[in-house]
C-alpha atoms as a PDB file:
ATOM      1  CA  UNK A   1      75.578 174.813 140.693  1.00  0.00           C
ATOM      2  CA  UNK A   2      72.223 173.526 139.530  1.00  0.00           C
ATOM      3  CA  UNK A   3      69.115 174.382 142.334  1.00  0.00           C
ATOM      4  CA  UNK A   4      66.002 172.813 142.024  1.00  0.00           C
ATOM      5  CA  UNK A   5      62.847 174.705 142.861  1.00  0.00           C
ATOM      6  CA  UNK A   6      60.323 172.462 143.062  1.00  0.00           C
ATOM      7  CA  UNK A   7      61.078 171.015 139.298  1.00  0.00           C
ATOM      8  CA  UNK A   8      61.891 168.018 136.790  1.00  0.00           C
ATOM      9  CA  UNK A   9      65.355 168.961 134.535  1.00  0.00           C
ATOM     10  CA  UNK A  10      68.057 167.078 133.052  1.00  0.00           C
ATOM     11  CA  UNK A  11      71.630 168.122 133.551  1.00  0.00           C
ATOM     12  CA  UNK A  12      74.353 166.569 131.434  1.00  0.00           C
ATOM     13  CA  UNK A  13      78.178 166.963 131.237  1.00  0.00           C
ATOM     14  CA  UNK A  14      79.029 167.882 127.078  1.00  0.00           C
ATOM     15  CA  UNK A  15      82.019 166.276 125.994  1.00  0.00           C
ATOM     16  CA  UNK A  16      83.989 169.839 125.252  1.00  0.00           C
ATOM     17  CA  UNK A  17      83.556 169.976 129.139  1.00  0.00           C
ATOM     18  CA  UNK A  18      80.463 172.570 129.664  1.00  0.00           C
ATOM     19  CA  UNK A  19      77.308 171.061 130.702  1.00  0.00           C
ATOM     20  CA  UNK A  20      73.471 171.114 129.718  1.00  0.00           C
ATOM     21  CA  UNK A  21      70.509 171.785 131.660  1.00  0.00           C
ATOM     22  CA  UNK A  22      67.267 171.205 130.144  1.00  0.00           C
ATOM     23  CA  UNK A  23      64.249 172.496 132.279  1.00  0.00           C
ATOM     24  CA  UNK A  24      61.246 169.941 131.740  1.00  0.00           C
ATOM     25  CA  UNK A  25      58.711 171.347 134.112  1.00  0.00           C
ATOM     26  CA  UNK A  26      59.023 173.965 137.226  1.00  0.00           C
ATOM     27  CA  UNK A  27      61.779 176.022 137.966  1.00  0.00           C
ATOM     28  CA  UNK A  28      65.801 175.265 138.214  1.00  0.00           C
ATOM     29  CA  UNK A  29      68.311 178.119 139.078  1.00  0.00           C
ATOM     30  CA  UNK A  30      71.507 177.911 137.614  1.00  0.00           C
ATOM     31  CA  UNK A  31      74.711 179.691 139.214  1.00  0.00           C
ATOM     32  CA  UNK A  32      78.436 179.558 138.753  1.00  0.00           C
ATOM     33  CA  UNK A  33      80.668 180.158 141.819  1.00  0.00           C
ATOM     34  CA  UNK A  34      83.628 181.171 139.117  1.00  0.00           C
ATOM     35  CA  UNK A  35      81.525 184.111 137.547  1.00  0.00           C
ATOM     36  CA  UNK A  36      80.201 187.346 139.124  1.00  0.00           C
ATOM     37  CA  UNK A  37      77.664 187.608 136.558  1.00  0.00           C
ATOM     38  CA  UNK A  38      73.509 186.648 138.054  1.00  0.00           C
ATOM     39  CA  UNK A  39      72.465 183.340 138.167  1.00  0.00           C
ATOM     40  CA  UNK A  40      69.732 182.218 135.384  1.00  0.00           C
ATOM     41  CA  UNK A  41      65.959 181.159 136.871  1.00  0.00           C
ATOM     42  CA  UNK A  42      65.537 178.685 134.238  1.00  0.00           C
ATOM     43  CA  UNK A  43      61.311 178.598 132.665  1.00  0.00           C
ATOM     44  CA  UNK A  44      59.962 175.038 131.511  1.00  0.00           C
ATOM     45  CA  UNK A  45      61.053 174.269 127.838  1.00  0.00           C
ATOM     46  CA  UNK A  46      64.214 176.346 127.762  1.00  0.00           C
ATOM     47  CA  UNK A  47      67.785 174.662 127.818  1.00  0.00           C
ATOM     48  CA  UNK A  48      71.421 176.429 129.192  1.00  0.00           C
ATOM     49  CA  UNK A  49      74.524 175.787 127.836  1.00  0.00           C
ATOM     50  CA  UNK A  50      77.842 176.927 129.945  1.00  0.00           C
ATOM     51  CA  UNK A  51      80.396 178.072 127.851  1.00  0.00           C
ATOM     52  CA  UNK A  52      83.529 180.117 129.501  1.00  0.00           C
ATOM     53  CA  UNK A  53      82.559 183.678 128.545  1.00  0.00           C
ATOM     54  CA  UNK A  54      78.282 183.584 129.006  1.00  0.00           C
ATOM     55  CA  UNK A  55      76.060 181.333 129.446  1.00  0.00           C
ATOM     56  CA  UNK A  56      73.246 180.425 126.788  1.00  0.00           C
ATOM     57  CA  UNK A  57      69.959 179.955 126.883  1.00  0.00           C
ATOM     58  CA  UNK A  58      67.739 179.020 124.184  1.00  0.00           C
ATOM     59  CA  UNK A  59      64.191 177.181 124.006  1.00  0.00           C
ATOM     60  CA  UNK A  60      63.984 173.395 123.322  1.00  0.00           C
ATOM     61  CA  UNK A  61      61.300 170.718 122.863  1.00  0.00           C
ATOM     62  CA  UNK A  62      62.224 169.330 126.469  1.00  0.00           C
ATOM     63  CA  UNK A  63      59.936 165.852 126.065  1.00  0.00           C
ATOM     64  CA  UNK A  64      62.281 165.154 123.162  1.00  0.00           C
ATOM     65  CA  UNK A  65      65.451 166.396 124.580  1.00  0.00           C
ATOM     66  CA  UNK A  66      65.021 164.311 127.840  1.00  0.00           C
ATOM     67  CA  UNK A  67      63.297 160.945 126.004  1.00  0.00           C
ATOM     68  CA  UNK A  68      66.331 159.146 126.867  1.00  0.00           C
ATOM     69  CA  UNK A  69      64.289 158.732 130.469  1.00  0.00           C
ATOM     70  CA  UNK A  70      61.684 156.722 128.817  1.00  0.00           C
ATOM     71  CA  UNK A  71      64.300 154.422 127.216  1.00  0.00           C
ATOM     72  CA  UNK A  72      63.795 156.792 123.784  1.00  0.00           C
ATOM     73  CA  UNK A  73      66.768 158.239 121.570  1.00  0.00           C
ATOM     74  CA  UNK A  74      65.155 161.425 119.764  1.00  0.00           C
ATOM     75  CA  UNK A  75      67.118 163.100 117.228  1.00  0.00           C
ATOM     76  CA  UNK A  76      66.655 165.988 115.090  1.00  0.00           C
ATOM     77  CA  UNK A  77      69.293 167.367 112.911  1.00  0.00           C
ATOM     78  CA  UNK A  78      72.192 165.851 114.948  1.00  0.00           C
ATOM     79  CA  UNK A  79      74.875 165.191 113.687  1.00  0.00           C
ATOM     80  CA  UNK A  80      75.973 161.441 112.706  1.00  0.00           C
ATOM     81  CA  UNK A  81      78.895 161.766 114.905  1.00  0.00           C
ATOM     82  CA  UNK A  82      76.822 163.603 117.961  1.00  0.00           C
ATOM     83  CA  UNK A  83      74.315 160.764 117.412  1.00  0.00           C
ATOM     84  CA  UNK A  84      77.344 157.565 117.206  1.00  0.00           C
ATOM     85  CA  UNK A  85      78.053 159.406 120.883  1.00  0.00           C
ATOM     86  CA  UNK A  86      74.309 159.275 121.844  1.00  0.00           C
ATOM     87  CA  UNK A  87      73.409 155.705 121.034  1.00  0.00           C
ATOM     88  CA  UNK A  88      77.109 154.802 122.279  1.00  0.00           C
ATOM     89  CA  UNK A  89      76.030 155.968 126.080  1.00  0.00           C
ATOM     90  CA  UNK A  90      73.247 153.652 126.445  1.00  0.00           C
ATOM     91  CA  UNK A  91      75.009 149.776 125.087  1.00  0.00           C
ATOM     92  CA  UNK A  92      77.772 147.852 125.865  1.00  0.00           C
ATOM     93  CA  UNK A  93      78.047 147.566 122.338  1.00  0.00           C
ATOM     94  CA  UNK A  94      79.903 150.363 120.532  1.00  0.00           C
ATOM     95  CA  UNK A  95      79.922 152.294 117.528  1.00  0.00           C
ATOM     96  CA  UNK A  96      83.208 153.639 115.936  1.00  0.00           C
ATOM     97  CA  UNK A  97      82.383 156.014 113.200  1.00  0.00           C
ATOM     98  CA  UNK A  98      85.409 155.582 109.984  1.00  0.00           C
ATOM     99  CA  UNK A  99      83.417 157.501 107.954  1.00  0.00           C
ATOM    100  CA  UNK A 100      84.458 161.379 108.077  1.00  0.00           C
ATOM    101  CA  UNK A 101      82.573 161.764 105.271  1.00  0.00           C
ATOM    102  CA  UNK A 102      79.002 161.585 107.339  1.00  0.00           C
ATOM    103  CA  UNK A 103      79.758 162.630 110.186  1.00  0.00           C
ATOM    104  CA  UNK A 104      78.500 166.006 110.261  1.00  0.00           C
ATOM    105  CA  UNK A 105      75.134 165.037 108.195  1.00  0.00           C
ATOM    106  CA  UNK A 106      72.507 165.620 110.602  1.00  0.00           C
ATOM    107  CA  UNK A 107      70.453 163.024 111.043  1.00  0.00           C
ATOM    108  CA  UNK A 108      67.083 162.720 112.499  1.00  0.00           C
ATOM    109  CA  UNK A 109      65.586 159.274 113.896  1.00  0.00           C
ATOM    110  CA  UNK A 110      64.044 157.930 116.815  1.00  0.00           C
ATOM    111  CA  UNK A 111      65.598 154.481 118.200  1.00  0.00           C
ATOM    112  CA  UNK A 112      64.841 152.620 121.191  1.00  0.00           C
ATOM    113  CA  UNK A 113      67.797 153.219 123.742  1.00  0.00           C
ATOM    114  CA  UNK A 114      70.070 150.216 123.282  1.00  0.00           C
ATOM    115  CA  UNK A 115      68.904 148.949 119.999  1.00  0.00           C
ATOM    116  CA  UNK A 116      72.264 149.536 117.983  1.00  0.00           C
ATOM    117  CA  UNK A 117      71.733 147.272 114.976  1.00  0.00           C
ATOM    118  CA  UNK A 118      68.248 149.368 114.150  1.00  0.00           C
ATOM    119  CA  UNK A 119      70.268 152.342 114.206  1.00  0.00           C
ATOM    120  CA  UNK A 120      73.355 150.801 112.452  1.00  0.00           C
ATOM    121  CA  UNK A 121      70.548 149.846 109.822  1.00  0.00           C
ATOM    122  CA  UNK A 122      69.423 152.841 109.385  1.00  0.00           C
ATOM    123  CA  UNK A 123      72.671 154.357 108.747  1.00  0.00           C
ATOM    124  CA  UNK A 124      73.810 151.926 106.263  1.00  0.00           C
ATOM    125  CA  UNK A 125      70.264 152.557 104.206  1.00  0.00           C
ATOM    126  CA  UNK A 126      70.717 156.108 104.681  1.00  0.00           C
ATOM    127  CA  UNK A 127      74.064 156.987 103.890  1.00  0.00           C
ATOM    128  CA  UNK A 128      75.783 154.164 101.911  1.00  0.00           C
ATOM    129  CA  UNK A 129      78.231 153.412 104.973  1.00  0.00           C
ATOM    130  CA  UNK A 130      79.427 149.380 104.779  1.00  0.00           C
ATOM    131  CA  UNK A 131      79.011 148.189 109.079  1.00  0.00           C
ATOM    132  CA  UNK A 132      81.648 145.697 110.078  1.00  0.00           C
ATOM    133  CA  UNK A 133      81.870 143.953 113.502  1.00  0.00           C
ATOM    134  CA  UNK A 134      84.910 143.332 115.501  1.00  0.00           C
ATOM    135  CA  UNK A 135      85.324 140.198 117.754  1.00  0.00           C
ATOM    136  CA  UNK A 136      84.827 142.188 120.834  1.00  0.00           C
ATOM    137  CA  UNK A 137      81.649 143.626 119.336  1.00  0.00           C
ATOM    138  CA  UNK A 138      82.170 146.593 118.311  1.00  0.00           C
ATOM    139  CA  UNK A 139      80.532 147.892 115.073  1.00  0.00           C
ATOM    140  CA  UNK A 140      82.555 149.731 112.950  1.00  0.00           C
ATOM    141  CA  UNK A 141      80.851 152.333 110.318  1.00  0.00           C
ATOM    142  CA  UNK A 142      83.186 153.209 107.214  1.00  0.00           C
ATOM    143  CA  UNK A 143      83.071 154.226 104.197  1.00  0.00           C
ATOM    144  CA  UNK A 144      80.979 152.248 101.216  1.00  0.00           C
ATOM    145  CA  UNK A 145      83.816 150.691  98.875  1.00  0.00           C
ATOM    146  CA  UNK A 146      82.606 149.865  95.076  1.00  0.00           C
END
């Protein structure tokens, strides 16, 4: 459970099933009914991360972390794969990453939410991947053949 206290924060569902909470400005208190353990006041700047043993908090650049709100895709270090997922929750038009060979890379990059062919570009230049789209639009990223 995710209390606000007079604040601005971001809370996001991870795709291993724990969840994000990024504190922009304010305070947020975060609690688990599950857990006996004390709830975490949250300070601006700092992000949690539930995971089933403890929770963990750690400080983050929250303007970049949160620029999805101003229609911005910031990344830094991601990796290719956590970065296809990004860009892939903000079009209609997907990426499918055939490329195992990049996907852990991290790349960093900022894109305007939505513009998948810049990004697409910039993987091609970057990494030497061939694009290909299918008739229902999706953009498939494998590997460069010689």
């Amino acid at each position: 459970m995710v209390t606000a206290l007079g604040t601005r924060f971001d809370v996001r569902r991870l795709e291993d099933g724990h969840a994000r909470v990024i504190l922009v400005e304010g305070r947020v208190q975060v609690s688990d009914a599950r857990s006996q353990g004390p709830d975490v006041v949250l300070a601006p700047g700092q992000e949690l991360l539930t995971t089933p043993a403890l929770p963990a908090v750690r400080t983050v650049d929250a303007a970049r972390a949160t620029s999805w709100t101003t229609g911005r895709l910031v990344f830094e270090g991601m990796p290719v794969r956590s970065a296809v997922a990004e860009v892939n929750r903000y079009s209609t038009r997907k990426i499918e990453l055939d490329a195992p060979q990049i996907a852990a890379i991290p790349v960093s990059g900022a894109f305007d939410a939505g513009d998948v062919d810049g990004f697409v570009a910039a993987l091609v230049d970057l990494y030497g991947v061939t694009s290909d789209t299918r008739r229902d639009g999706t953009i498939v990223l494998t590997a460069h053949r010689a």
